[in-house]
N, C-alpha and C. Protein backbone atom coordinates (compact mmCIF):
# COMPACT_ATOMS: atom_id res chain seq x y z
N UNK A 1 2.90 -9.19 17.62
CA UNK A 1 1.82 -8.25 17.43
C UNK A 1 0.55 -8.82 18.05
N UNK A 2 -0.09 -8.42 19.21
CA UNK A 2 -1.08 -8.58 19.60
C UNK A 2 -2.35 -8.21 18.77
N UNK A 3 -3.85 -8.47 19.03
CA UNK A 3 -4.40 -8.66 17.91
C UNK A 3 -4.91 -7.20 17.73
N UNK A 4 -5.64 -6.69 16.86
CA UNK A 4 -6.04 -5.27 16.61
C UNK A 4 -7.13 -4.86 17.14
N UNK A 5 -6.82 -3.98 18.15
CA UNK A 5 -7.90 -3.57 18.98
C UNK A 5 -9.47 -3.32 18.39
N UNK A 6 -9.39 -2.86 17.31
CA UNK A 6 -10.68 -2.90 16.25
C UNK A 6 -11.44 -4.27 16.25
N UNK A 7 -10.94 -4.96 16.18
CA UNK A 7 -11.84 -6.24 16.17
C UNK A 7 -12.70 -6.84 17.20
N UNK A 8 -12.47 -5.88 18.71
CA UNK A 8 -13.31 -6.52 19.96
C UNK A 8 -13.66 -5.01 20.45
N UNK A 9 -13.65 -3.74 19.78
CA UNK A 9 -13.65 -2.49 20.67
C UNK A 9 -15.16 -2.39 20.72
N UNK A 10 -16.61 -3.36 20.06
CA UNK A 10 -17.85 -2.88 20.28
C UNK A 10 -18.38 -3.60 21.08
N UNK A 11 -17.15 -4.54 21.77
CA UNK A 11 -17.78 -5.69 22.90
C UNK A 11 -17.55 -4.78 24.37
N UNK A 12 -18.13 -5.34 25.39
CA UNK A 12 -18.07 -4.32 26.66
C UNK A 12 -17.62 -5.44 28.06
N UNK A 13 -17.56 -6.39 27.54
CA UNK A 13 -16.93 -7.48 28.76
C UNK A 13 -15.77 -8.39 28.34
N UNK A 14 -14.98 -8.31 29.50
CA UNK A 14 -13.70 -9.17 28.62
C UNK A 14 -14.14 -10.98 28.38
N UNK A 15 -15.60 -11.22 29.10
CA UNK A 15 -15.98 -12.45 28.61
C UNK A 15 -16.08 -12.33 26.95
N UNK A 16 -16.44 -11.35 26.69
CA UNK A 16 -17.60 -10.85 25.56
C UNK A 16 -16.06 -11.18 24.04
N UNK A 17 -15.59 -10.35 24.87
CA UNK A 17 -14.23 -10.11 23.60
C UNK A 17 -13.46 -11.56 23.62
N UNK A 18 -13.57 -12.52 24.45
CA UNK A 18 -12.35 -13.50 24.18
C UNK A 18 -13.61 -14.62 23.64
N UNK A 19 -14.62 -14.63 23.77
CA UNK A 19 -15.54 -15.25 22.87
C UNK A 19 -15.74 -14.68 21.67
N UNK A 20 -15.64 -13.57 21.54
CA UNK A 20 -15.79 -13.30 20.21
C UNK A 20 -14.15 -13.60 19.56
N UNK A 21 -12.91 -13.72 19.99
CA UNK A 21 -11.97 -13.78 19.53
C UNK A 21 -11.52 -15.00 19.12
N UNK A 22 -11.90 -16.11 20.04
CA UNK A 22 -12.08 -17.64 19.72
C UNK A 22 -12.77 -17.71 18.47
N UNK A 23 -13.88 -17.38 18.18
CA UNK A 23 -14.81 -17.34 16.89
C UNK A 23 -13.78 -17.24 15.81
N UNK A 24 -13.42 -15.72 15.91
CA UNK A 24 -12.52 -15.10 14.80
C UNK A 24 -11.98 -16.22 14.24
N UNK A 25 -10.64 -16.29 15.59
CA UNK A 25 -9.82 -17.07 14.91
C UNK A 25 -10.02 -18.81 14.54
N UNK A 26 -10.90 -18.96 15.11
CA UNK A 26 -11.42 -20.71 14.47
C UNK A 26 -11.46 -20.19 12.55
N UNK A 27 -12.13 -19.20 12.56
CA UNK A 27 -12.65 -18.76 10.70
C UNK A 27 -11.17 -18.92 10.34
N UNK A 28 -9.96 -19.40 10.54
CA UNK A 28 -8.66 -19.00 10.01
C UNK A 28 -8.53 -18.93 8.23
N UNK A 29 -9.64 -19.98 7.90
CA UNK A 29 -9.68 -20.40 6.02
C UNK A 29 -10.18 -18.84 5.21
N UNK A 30 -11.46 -18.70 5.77
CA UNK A 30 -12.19 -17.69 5.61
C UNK A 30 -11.37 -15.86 5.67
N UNK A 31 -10.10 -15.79 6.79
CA UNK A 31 -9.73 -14.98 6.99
C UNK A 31 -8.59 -15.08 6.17
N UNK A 32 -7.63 -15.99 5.75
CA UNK A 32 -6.68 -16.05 4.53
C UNK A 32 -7.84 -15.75 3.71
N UNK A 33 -8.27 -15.94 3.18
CA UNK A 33 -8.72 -15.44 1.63
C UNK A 33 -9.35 -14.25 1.55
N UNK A 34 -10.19 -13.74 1.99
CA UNK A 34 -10.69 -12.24 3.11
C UNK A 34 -9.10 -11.52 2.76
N UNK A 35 -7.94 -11.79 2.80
CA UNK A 35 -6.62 -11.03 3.19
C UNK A 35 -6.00 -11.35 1.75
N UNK A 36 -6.20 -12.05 0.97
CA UNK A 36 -5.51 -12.45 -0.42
C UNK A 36 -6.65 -11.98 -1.22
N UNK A 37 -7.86 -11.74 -0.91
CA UNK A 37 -8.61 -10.72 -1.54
C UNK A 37 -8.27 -9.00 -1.83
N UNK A 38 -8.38 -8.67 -0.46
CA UNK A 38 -7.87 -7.40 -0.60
C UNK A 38 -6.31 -7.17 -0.67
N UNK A 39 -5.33 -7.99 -0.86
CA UNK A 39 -4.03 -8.13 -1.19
C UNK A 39 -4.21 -7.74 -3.19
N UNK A 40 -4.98 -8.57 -3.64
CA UNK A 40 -5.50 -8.77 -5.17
C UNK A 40 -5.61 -7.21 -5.53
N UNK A 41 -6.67 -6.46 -4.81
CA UNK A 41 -7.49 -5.33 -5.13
C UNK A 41 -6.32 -4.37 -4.61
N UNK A 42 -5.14 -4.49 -4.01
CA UNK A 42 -4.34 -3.47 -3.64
C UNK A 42 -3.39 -3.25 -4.38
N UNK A 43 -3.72 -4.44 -5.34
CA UNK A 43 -2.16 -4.84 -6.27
C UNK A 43 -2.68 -3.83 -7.56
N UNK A 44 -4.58 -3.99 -8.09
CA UNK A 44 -4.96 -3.64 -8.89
C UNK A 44 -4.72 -2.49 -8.98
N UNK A 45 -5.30 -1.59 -7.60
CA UNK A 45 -4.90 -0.27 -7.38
C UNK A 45 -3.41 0.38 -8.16
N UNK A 46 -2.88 -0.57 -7.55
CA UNK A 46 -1.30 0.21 -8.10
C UNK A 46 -1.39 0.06 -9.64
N UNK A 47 -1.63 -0.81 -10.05
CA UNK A 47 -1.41 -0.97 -11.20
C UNK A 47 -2.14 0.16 -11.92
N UNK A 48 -3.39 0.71 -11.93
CA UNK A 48 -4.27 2.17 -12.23
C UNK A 48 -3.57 3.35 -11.77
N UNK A 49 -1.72 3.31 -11.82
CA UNK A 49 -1.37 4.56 -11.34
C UNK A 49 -2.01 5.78 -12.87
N UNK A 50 -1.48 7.06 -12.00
CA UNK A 50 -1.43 8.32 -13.04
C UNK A 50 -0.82 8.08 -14.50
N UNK A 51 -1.12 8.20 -15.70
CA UNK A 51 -0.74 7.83 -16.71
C UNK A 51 -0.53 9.44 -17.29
N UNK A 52 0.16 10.04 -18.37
CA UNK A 52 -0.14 11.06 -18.99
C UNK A 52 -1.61 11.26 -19.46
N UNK A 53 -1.78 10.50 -19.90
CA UNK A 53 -3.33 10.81 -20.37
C UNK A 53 -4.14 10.66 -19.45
N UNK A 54 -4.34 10.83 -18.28
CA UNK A 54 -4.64 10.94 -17.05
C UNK A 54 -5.22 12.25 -17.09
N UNK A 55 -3.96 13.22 -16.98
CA UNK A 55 -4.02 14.76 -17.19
C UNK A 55 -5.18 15.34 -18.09
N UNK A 56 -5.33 14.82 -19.21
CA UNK A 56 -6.04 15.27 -20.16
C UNK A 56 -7.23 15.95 -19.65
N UNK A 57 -8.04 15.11 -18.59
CA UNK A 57 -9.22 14.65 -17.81
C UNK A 57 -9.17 15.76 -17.15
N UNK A 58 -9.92 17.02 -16.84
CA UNK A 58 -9.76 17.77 -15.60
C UNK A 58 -10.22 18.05 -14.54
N UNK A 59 -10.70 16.35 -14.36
CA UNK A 59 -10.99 15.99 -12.96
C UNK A 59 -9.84 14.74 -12.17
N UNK A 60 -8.64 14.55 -13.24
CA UNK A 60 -7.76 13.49 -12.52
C UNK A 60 -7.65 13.49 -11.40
N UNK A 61 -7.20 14.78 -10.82
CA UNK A 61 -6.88 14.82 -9.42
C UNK A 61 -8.07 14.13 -8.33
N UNK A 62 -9.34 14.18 -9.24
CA UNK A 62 -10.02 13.14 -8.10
C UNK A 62 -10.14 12.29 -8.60
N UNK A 63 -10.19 11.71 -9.33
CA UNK A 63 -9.84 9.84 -9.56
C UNK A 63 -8.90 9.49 -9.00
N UNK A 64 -7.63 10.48 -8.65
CA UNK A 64 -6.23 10.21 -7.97
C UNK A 64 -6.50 10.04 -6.22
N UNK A 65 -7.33 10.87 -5.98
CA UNK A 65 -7.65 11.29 -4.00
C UNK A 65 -8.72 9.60 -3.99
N UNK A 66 -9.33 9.63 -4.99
CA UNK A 66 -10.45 8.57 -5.16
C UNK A 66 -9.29 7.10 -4.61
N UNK A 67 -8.20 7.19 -5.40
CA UNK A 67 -7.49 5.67 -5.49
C UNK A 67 -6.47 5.89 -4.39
N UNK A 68 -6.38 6.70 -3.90
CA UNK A 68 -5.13 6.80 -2.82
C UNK A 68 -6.40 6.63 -1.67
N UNK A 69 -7.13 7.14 -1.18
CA UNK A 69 -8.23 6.52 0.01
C UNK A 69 -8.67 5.47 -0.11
N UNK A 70 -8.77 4.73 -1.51
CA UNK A 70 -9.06 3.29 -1.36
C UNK A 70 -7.69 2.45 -1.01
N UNK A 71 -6.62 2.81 -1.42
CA UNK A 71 -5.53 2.56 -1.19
C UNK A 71 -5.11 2.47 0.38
N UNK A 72 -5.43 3.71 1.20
CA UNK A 72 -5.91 3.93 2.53
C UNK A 72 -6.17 2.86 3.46
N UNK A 73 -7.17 3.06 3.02
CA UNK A 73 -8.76 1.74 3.51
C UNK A 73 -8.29 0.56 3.31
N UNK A 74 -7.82 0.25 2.31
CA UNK A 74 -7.23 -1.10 2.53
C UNK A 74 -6.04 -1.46 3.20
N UNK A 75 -4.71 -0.61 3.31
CA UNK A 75 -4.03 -0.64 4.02
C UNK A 75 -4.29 -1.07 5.57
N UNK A 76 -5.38 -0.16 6.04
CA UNK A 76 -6.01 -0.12 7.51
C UNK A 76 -6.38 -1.62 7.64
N UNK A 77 -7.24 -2.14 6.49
CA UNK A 77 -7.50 -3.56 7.07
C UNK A 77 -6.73 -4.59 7.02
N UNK A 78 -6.02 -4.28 5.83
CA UNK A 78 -5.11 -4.98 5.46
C UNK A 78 -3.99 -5.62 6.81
N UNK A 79 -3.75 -4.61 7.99
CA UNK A 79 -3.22 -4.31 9.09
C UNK A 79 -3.78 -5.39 10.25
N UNK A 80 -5.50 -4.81 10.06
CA UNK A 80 -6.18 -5.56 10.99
C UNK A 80 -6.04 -6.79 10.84
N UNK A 81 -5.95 -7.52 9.42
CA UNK A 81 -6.23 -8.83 9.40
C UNK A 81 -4.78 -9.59 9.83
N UNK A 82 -3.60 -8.37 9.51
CA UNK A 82 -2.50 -9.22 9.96
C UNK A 82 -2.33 -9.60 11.55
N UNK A 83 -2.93 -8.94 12.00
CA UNK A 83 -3.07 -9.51 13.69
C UNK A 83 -3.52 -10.47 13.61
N UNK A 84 -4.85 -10.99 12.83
CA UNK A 84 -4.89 -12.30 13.56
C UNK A 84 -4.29 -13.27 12.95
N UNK A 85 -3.06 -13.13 12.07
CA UNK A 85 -1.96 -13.81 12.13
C UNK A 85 -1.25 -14.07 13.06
N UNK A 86 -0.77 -13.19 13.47
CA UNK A 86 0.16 -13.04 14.50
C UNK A 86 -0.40 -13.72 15.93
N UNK A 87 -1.90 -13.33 16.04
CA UNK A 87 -2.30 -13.89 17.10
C UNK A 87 -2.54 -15.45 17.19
N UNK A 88 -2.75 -15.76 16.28
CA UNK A 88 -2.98 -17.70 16.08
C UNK A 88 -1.47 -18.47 16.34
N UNK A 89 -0.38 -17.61 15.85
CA UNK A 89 0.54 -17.92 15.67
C UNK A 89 1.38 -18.51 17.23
């Protein structure tokens, strides 16, 4: 897996992007825990599934759209950060 295009798409020279990519990946400490962070908060998520008494509430359905887009969002980065696994590797 090459690295995720998101991480160099606001640079405009390929000097620009492989200096900024050296950076990145020197942070390697910083970026494990950055990734076992939001690993933590994705786990929490699940764990806040729909309960019956959920229903009661008759606004569940958006506390539900609420935790599935955060769910989302983290997935997406969750993604990004695995590239620069792959890329150090």
């Amino acid at each position: 897996m090459a690295l995720a295009l998101d991480w160099v798409k606001h640079l405009r020279t390929p000097a620009d992007k492989e200096a900024f990519i050296k950076k990145l990946l020197s942070g390697r400490t910083a970026l494990q825990r950055l990734t076992e962070l939001m690993v933590e908060d994705g786990i929490s998520l699940t764990d806040k599934e729909v309960s019956e008494t959920d229903f009661e509430d008759p606004n569940w359905s958006h506390k539900q759209a609420f935790r599935n887009g955060q769910r989302s969002v983290l997935k997406k980065y969750l993604r990004i950060m695995a590239s620069t696994r792959k890329e150090k590797e």
